[in-house]
Structure formats: structure tokens, C-alpha cells
N, C-alpha and C. Protein backbone atom coordinates (compact mmCIF):
# COMPACT_ATOMS: atom_id res chain seq x y z
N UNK A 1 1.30 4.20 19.63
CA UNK A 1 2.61 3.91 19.14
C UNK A 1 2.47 2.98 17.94
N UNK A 2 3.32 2.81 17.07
CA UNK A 2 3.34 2.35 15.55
C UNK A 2 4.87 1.60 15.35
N UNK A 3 4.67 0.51 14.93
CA UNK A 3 5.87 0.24 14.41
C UNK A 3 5.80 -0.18 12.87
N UNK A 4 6.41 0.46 12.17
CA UNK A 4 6.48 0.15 10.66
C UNK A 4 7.19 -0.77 10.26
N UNK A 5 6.64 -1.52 9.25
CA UNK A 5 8.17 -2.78 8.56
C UNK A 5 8.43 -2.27 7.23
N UNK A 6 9.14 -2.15 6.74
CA UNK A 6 9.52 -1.61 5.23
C UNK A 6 10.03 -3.09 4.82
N UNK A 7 9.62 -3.92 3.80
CA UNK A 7 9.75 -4.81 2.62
C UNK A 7 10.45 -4.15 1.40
N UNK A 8 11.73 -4.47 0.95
CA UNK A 8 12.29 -4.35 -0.06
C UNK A 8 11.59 -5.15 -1.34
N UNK A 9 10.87 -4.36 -2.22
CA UNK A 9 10.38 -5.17 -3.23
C UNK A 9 10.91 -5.30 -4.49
N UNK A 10 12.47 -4.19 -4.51
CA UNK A 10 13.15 -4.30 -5.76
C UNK A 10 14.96 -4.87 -5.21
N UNK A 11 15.27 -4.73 -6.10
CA UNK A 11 16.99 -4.91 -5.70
C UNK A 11 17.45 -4.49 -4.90
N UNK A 12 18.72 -4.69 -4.24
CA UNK A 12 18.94 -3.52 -3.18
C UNK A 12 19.85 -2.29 -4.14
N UNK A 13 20.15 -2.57 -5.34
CA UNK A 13 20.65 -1.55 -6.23
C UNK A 13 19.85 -0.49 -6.64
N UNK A 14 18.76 -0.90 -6.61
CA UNK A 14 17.44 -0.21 -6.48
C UNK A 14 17.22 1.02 -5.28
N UNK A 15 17.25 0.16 -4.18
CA UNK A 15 17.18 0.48 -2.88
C UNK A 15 18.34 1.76 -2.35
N UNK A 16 19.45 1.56 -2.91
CA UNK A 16 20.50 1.81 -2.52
C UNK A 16 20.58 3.47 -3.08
N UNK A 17 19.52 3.39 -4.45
CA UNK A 17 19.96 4.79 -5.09
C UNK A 17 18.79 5.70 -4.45
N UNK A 18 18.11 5.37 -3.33
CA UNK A 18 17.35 6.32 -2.60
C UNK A 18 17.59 6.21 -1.44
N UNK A 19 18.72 5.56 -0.82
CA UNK A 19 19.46 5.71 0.28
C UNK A 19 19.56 7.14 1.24
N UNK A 20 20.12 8.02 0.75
CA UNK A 20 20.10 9.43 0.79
C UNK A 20 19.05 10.12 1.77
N UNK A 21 18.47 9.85 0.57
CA UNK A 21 16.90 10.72 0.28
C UNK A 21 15.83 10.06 1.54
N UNK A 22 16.53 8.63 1.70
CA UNK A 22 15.52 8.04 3.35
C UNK A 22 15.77 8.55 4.38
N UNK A 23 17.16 8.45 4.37
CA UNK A 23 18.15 9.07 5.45
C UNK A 23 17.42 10.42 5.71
N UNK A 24 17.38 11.30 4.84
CA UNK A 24 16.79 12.61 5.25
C UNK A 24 15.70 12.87 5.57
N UNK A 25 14.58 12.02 5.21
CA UNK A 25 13.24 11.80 5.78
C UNK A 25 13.21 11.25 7.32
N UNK A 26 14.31 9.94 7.40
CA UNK A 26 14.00 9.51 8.47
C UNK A 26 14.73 10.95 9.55
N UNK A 27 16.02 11.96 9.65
CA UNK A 27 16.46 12.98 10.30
C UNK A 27 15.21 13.82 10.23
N UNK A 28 14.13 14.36 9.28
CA UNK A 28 13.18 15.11 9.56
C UNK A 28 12.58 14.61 10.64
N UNK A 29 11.95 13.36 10.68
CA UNK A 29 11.13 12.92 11.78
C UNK A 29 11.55 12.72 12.98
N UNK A 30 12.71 12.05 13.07
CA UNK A 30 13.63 12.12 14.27
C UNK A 30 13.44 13.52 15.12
N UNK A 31 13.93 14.58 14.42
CA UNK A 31 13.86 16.01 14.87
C UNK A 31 12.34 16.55 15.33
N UNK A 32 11.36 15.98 14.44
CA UNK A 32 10.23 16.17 15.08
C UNK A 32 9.46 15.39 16.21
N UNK A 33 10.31 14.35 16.82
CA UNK A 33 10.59 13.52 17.61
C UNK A 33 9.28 12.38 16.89
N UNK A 34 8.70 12.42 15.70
CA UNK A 34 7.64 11.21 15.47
C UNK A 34 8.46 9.79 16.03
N UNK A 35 9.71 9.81 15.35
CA UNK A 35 10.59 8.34 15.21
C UNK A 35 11.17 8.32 16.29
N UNK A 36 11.25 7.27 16.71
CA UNK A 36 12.35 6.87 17.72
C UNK A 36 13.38 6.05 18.03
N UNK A 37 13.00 4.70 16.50
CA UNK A 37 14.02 3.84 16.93
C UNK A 37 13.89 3.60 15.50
N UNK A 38 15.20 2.82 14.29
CA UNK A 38 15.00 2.36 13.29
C UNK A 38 16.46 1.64 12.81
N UNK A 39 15.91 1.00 11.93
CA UNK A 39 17.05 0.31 11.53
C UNK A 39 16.94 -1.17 10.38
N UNK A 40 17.92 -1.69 9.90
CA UNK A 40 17.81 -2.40 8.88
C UNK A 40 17.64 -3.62 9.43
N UNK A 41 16.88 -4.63 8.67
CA UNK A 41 16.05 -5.96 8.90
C UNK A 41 17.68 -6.97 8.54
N UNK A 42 17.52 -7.31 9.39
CA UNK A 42 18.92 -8.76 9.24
C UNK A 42 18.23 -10.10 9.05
N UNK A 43 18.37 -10.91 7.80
CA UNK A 43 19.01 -9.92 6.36
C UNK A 43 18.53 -8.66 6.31
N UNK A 44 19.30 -8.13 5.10
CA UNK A 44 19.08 -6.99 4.44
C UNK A 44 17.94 -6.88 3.49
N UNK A 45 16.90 -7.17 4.54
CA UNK A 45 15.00 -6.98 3.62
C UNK A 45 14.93 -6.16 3.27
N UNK A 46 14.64 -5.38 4.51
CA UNK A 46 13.94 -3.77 4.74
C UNK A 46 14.50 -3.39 6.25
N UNK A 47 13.29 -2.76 6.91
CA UNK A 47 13.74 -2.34 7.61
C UNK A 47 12.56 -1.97 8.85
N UNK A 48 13.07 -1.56 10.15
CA UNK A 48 11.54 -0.91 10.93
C UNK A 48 11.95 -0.03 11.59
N UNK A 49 10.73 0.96 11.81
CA UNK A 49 10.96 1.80 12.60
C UNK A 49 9.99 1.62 13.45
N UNK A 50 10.47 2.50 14.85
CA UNK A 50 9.47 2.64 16.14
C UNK A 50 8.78 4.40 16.05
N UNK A 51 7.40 4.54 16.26
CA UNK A 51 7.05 6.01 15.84
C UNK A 51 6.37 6.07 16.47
N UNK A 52 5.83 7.34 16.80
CA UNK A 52 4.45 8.04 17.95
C UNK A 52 3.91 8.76 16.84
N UNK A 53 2.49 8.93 17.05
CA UNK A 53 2.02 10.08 16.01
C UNK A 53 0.74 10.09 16.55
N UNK A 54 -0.09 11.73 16.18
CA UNK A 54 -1.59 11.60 16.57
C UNK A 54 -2.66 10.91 16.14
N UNK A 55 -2.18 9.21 16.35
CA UNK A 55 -3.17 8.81 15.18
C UNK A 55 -2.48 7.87 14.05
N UNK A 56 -3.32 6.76 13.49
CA UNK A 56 -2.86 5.84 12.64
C UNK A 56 -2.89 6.85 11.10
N UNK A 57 -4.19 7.78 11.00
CA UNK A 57 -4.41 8.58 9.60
C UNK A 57 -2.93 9.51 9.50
N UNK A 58 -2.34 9.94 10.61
CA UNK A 58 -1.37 10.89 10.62
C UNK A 58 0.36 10.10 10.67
N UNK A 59 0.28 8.91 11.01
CA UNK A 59 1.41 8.45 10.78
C UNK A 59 1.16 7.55 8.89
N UNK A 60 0.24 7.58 8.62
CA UNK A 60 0.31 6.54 7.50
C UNK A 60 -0.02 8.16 6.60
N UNK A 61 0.07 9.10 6.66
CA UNK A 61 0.08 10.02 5.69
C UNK A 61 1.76 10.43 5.98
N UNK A 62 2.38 10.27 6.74
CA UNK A 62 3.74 9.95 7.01
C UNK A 62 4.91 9.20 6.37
N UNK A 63 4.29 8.23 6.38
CA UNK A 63 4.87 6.90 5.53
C UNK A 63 4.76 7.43 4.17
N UNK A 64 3.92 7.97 3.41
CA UNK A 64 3.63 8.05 2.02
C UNK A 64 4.78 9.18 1.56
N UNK A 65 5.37 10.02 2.91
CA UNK A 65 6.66 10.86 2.15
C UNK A 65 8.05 9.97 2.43
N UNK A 66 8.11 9.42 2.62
CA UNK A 66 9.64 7.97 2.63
C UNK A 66 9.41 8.10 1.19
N UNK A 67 10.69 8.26 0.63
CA UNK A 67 10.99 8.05 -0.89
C UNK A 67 11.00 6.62 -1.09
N UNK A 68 11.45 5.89 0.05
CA UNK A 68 11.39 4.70 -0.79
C UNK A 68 10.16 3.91 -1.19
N UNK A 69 8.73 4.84 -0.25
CA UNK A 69 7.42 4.70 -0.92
C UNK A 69 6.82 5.04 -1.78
N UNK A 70 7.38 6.45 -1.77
CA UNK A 70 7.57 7.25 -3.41
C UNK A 70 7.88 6.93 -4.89
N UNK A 71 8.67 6.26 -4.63
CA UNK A 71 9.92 5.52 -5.44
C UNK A 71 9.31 3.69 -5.49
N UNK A 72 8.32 3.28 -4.89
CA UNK A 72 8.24 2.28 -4.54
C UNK A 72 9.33 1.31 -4.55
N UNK A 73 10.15 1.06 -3.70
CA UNK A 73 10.96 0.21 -3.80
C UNK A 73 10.63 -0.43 -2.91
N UNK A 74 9.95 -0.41 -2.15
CA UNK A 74 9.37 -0.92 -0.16
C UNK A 74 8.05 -0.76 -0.54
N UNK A 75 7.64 -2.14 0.27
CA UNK A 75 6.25 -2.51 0.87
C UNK A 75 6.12 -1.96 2.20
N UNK A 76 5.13 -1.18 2.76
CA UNK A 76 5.19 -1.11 4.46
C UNK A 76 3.90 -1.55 5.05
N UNK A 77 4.28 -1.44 6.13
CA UNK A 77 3.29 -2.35 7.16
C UNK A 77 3.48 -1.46 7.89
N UNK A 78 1.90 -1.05 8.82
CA UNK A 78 1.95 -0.45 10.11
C UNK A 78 0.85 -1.26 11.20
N UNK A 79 1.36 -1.05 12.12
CA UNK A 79 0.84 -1.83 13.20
C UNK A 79 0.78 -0.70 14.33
N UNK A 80 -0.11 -0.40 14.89
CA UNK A 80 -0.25 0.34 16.05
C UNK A 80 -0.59 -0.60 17.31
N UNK A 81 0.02 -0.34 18.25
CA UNK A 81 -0.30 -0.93 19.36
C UNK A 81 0.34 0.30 21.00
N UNK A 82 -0.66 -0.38 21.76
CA UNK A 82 -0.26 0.72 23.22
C UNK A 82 0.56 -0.01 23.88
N UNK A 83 1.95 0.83 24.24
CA UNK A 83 2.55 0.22 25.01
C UNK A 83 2.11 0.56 26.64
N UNK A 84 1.98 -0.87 27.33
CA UNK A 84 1.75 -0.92 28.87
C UNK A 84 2.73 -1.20 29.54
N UNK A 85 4.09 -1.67 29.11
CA UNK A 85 5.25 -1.74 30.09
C UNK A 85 6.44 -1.36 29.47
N UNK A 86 6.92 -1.38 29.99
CA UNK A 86 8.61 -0.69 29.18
C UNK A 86 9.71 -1.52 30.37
N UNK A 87 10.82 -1.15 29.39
CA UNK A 87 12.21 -1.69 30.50
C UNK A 87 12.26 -0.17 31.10
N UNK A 88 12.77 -0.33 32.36
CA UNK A 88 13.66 0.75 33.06
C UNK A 88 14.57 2.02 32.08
N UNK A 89 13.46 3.16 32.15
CA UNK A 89 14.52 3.92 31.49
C UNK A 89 13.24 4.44 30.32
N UNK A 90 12.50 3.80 29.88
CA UNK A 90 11.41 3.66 28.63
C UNK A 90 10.09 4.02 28.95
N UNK A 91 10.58 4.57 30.51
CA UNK A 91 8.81 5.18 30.67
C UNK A 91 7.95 5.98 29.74
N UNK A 92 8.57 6.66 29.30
CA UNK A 92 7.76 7.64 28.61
C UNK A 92 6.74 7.23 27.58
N UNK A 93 7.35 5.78 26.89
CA UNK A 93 6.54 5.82 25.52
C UNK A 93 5.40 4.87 26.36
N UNK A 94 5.02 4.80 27.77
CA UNK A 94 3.80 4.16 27.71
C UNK A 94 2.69 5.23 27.65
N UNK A 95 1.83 4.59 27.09
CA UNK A 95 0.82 6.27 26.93
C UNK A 95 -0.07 6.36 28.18
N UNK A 96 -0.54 7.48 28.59
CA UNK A 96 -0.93 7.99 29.27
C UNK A 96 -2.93 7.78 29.45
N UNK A 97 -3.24 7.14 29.63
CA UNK A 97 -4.71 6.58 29.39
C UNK A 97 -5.63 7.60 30.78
């Protein structure tokens, strides 16, 4: 499991004119169930998402189609780590060893 941080490194006027275009990246992945949880950093930094993928090489060749990496407007960070417990309800994303 992976959680990404997206760093806003330009304006959010910047940010704002590839709004869209994230949105539709982040609905591709959703649908391919990679993503699972995401949302904007309070303040209004960036942002993180929660993701599964086969692999750190296959989620960070992932990251590189986000327009707003494209576009560089965001710094990202990935962090992989295994989840061993969950709340009630969250079984699934512990992995299976």
C-alpha cells in the first residue's frame, strides 16, 4: 500500500487550470480500483492519496500520468508501507503475507 503527498509548487491559479484534467486521472484509477482514498491537504498545499499497486515501480510510473506532474505544478512523495491493522470494516487493505 502507498500513500502519496502532492506539494503544490506553483500558485493555486496555476493549480487550478489542471483541476479537470486531475480529476480525470484520479476517476481512471479509482475505476481501476489502484486509489482508494484522496483528498486536499488543509491548508490548501496539495493533497494525498491512499493507493494499492503491484509494486512501488508500478505505482510511481502512475504518478508520472497526474497532469499535475506533467504540468509540474506538484511535488510528490510516495511512501509504501504494509498495513497490519485496520478499523472495523477495512479488512481488506491488510495484505495478505
Amino acid at each position: 500500500m502507498f500513500v502519496i503527498t502532492l506539494t503544490y509548487k506553483k500558485p493555486l491559479a496555476d493549480v487550478e487550470q489542471h483541476l479537470v484534467a486531475h480529476i480525470a486521472y484520479l476517476d481512471e484509477y479509482y475505476a481501476k480500483g489502484t486509489f482508494i482514498a484522496s483528498g486536499r491537504k488543509v491548508p490548501r498545499t496539495g493533497g494525498v492519496i491512499l493507493a494499492k499497486a503491484n509494486g512501488r515501480a508500478e505505482l510511481e510510473a502512475i504518478v508520472k500520468l497526474d497532469p499535475f506532474y506533467i504540468e509540474e505544478v506538484a511535488e510528490f512523495e510516495v511512501v509504501e508501507f504494509v498495513p497490519t491493522r485496520t478499523a472495523a470494516g477495512l479488512e481488506a487493505l491488510i495484505e495478505q503475507i
